[in-house]
ModelCIF file with pLDDT and N, C-alpha, C, O atoms, coordinates in Angstrom:
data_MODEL
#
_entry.id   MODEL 
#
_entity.id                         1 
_entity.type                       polymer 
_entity.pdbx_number_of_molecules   1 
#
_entity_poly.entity_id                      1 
_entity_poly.type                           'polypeptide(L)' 
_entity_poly.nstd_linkage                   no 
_entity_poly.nstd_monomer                   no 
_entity_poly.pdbx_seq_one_letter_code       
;(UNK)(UNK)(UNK)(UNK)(UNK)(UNK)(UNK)(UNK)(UNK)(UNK)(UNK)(UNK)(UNK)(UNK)(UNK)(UNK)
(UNK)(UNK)(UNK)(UNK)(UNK)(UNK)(UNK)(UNK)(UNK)(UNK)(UNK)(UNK)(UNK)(UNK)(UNK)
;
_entity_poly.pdbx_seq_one_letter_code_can   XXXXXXXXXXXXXXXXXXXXXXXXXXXXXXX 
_entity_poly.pdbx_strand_id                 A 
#
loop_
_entity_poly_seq.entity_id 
_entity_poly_seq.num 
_entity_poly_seq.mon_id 
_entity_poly_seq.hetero 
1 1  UNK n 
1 2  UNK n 
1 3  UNK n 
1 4  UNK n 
1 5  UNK n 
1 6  UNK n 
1 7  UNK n 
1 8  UNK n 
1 9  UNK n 
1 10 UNK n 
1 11 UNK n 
1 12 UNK n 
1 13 UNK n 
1 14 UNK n 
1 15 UNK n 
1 16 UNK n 
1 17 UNK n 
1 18 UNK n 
1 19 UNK n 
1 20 UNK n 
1 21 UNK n 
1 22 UNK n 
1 23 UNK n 
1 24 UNK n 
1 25 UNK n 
1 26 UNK n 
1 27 UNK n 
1 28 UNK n 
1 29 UNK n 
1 30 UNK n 
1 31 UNK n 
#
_struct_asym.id          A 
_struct_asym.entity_id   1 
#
loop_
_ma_qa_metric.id 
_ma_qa_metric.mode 
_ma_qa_metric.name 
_ma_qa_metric.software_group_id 
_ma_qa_metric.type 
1 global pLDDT . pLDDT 
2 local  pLDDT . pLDDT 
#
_ma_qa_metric_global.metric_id      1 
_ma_qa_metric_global.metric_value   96.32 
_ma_qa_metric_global.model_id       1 
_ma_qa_metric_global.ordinal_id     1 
#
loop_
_ma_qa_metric_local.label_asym_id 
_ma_qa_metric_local.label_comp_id 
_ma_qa_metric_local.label_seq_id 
_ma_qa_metric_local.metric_id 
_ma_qa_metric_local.metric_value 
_ma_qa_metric_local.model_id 
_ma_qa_metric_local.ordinal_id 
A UNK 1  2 89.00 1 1  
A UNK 2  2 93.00 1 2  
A UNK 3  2 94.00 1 3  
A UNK 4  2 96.00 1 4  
A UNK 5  2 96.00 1 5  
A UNK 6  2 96.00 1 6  
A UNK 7  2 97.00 1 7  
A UNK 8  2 97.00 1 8  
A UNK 9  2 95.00 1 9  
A UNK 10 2 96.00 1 10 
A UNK 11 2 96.00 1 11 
A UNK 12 2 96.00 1 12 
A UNK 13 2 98.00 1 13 
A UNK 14 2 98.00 1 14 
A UNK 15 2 98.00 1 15 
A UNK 16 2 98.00 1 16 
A UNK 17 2 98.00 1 17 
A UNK 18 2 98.00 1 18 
A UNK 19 2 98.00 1 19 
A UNK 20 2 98.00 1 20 
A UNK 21 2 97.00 1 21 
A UNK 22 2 95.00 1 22 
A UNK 23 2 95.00 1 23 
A UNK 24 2 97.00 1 24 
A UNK 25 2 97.00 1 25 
A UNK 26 2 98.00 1 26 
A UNK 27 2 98.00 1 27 
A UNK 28 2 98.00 1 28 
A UNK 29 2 97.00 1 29 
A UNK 30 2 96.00 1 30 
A UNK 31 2 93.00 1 31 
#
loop_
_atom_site.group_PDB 
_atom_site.id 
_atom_site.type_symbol 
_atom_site.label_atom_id 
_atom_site.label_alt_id 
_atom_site.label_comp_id 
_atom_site.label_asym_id 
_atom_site.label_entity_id 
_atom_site.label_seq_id 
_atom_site.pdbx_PDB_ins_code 
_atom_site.Cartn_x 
_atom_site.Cartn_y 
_atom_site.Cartn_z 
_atom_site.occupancy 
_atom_site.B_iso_or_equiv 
_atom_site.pdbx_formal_charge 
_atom_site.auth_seq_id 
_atom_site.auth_comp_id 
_atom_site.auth_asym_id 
_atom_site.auth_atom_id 
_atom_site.pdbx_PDB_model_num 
ATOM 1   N N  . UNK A 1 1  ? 29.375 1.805  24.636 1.00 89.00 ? 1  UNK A N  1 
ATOM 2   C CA . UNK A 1 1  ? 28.878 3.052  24.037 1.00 89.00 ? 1  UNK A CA 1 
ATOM 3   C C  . UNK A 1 1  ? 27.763 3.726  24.832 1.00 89.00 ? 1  UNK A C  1 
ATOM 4   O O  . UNK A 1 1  ? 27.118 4.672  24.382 1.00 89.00 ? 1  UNK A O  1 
ATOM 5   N N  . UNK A 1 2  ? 27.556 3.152  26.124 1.00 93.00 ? 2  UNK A N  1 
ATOM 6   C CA . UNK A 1 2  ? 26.801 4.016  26.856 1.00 93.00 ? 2  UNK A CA 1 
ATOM 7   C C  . UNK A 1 2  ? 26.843 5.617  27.025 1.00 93.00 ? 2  UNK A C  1 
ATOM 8   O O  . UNK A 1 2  ? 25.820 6.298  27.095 1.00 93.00 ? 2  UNK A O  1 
ATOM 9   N N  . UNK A 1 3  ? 28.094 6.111  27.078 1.00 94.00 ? 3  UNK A N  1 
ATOM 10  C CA . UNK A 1 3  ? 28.010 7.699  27.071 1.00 94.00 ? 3  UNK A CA 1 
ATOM 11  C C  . UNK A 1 3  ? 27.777 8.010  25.482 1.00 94.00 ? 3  UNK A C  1 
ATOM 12  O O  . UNK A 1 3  ? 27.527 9.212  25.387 1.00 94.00 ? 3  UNK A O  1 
ATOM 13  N N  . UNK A 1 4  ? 27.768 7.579  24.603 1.00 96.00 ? 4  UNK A N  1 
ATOM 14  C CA . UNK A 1 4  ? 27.552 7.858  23.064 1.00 96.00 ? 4  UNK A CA 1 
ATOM 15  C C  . UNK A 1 4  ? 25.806 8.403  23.234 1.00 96.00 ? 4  UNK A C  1 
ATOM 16  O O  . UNK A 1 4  ? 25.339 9.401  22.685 1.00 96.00 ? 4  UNK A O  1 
ATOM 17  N N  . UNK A 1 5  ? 24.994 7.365  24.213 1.00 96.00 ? 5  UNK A N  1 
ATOM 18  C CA . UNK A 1 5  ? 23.611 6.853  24.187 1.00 96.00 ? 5  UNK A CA 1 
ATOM 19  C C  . UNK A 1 5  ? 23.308 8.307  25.017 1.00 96.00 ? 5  UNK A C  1 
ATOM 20  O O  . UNK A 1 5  ? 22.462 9.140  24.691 1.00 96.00 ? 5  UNK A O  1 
ATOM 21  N N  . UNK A 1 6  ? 24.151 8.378  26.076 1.00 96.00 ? 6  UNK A N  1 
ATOM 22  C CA . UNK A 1 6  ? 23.771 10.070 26.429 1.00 96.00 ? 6  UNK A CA 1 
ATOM 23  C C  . UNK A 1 6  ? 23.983 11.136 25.920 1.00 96.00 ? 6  UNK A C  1 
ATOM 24  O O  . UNK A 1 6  ? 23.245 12.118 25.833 1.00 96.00 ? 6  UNK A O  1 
ATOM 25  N N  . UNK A 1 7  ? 25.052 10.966 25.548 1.00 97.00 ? 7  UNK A N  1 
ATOM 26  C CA . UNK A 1 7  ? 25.290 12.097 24.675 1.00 97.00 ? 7  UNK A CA 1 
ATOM 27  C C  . UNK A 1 7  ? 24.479 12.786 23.754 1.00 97.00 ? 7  UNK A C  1 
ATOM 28  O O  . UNK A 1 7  ? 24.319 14.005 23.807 1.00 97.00 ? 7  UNK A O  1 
ATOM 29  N N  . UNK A 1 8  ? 23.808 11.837 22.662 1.00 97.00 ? 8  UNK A N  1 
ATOM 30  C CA . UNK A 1 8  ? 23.151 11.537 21.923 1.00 97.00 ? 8  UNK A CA 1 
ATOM 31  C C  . UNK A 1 8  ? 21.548 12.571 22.174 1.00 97.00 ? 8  UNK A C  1 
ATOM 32  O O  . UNK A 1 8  ? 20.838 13.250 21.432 1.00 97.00 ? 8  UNK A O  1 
ATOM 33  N N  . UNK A 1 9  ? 21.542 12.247 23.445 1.00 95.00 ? 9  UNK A N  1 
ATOM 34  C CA . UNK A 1 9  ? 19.976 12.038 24.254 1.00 95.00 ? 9  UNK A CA 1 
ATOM 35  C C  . UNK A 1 9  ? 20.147 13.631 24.704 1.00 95.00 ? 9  UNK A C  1 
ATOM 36  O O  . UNK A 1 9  ? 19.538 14.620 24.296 1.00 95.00 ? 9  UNK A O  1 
ATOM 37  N N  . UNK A 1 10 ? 21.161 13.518 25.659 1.00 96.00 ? 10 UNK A N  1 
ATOM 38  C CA . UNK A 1 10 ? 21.055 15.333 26.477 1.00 96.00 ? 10 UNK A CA 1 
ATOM 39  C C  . UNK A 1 10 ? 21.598 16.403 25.610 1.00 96.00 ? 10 UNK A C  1 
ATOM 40  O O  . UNK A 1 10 ? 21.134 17.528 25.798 1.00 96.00 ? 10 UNK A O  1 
ATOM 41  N N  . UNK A 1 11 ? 22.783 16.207 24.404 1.00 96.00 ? 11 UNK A N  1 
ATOM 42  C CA . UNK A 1 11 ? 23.041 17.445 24.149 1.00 96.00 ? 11 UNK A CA 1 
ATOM 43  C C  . UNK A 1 11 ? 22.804 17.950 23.023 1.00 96.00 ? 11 UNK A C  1 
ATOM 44  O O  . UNK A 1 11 ? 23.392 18.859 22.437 1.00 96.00 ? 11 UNK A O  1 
ATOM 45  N N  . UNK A 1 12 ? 21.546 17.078 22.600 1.00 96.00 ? 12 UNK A N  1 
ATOM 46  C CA . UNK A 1 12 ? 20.602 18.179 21.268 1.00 96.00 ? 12 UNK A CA 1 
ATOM 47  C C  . UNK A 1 12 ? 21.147 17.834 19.861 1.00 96.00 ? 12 UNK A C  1 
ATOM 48  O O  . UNK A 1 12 ? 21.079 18.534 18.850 1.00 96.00 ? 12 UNK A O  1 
ATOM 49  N N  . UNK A 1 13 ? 21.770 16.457 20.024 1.00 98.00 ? 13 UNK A N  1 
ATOM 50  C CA . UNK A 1 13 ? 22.144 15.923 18.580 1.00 98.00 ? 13 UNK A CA 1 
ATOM 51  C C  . UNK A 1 13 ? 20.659 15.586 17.918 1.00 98.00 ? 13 UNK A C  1 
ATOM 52  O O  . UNK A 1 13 ? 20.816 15.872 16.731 1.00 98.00 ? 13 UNK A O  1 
ATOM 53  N N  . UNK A 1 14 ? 19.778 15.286 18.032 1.00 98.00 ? 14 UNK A N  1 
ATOM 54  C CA . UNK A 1 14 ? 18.863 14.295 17.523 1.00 98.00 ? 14 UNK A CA 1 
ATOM 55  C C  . UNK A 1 14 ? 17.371 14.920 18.215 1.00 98.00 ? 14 UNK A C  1 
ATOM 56  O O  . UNK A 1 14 ? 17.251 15.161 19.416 1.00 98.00 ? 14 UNK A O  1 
ATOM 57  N N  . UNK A 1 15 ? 16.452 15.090 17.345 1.00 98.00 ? 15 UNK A N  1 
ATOM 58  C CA . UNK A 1 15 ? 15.294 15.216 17.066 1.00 98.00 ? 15 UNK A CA 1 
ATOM 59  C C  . UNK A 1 15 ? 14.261 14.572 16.550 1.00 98.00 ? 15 UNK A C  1 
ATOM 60  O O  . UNK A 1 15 ? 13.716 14.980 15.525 1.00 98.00 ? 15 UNK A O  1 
ATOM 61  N N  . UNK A 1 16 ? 13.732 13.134 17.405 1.00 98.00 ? 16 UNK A N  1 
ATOM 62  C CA . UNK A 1 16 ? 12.870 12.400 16.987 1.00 98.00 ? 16 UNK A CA 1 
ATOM 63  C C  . UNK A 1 16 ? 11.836 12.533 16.334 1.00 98.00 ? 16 UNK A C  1 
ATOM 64  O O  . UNK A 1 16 ? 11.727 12.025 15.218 1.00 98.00 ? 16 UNK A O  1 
ATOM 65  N N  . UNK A 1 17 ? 11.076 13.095 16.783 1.00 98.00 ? 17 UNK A N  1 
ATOM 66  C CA . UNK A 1 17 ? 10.108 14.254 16.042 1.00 98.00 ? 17 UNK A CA 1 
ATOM 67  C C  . UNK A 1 17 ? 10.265 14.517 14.933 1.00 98.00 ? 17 UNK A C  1 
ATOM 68  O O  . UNK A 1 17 ? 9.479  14.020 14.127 1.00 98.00 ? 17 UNK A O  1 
ATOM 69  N N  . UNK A 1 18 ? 11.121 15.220 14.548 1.00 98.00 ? 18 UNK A N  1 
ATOM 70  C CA . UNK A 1 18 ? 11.411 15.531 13.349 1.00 98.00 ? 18 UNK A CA 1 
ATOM 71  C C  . UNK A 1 18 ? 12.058 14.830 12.385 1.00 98.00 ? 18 UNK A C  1 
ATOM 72  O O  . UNK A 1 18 ? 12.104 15.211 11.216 1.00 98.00 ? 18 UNK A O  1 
ATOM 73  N N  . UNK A 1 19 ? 12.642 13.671 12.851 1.00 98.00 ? 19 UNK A N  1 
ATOM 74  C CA . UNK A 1 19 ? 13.131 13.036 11.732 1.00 98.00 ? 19 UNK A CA 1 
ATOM 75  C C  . UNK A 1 19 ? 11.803 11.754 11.475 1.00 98.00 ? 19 UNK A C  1 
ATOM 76  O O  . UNK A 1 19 ? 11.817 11.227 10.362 1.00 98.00 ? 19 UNK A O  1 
ATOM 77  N N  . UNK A 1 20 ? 11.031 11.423 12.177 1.00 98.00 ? 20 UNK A N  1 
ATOM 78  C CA . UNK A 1 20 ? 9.675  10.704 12.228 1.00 98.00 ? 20 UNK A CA 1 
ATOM 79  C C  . UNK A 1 20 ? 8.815  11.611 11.515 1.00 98.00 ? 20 UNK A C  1 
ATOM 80  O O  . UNK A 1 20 ? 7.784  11.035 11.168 1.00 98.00 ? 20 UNK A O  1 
ATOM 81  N N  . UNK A 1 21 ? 8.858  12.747 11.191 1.00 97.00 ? 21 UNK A N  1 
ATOM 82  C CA . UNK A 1 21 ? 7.461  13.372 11.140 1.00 97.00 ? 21 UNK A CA 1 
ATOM 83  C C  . UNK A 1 21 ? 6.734  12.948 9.696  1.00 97.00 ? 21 UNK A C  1 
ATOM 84  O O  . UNK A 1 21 ? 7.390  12.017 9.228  1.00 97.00 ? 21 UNK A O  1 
ATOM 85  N N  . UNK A 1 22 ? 5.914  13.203 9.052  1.00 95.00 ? 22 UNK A N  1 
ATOM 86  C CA . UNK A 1 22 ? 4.927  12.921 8.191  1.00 95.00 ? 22 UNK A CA 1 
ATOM 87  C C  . UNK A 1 22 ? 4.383  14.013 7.309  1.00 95.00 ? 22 UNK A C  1 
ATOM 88  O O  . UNK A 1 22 ? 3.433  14.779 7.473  1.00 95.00 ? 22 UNK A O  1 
ATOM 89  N N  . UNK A 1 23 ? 5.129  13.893 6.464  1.00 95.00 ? 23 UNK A N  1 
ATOM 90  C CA . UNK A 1 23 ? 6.243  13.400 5.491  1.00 95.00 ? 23 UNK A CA 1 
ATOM 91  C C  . UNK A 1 23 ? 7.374  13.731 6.421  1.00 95.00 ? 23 UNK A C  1 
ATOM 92  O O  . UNK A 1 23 ? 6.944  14.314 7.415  1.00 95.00 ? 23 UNK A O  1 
ATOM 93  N N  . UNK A 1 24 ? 8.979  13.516 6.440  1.00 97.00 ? 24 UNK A N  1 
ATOM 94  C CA . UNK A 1 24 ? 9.746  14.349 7.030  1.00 97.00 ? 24 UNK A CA 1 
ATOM 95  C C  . UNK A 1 24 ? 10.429 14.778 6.137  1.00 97.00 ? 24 UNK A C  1 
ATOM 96  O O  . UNK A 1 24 ? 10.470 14.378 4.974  1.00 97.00 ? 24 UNK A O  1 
ATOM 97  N N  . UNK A 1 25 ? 11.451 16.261 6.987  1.00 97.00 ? 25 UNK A N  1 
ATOM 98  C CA . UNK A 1 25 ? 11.647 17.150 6.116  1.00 97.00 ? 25 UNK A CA 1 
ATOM 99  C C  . UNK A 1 25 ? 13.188 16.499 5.197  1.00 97.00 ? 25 UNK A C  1 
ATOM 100 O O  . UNK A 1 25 ? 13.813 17.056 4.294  1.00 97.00 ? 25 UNK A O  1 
ATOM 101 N N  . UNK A 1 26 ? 13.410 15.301 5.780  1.00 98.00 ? 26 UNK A N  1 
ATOM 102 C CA . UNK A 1 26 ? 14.669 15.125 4.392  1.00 98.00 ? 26 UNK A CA 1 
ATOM 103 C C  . UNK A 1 26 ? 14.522 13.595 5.168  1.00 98.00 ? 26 UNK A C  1 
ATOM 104 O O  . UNK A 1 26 ? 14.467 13.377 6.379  1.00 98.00 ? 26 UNK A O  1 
ATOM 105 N N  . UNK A 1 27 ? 14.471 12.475 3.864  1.00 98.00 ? 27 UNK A N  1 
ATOM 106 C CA . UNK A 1 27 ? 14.551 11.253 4.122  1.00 98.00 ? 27 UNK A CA 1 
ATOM 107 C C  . UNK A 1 27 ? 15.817 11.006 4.184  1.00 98.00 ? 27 UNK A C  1 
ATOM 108 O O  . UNK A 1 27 ? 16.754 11.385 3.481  1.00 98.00 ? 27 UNK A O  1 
ATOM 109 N N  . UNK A 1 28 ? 15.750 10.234 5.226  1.00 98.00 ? 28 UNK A N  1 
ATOM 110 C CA . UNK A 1 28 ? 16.977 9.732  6.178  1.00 98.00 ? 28 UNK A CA 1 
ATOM 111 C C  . UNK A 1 28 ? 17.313 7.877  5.744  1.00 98.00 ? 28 UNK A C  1 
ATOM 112 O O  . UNK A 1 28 ? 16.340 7.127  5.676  1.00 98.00 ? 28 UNK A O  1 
ATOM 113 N N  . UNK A 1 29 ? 18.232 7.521  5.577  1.00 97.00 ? 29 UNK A N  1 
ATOM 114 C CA . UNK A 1 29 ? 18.200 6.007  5.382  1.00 97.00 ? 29 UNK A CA 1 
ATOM 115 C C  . UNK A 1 29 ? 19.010 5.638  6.166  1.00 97.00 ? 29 UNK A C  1 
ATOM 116 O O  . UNK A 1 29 ? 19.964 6.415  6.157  1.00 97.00 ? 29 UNK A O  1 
ATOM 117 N N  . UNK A 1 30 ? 19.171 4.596  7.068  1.00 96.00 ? 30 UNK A N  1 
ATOM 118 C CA . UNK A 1 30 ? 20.182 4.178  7.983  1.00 96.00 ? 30 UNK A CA 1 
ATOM 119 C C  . UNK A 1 30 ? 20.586 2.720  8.040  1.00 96.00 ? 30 UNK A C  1 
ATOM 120 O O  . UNK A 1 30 ? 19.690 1.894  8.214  1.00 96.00 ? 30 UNK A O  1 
ATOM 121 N N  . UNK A 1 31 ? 21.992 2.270  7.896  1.00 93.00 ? 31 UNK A N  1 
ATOM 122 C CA . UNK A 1 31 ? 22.315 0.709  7.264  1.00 93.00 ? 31 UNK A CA 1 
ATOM 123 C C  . UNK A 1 31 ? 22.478 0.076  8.483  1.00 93.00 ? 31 UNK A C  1 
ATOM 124 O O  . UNK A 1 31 ? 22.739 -1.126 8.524  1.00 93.00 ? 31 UNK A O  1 
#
């Protein structure tokens, strides 16, 4: 799943920041 891991990274799926932030704007739960 290495190209998943880029993918992921370069084409603007995911916003660390924002799903970290304090409070964030919609709680996220992940299994």
């Amino acid at each position: 799943t290495e190209p998943l891991r880029r993918t992921l990274t370069e084409e603007g799926w995911l916003d660390f920041s924002r799903i970290n932030a304090e409070p964030p704007a919609k709680h996220l739960r992940i299994t």
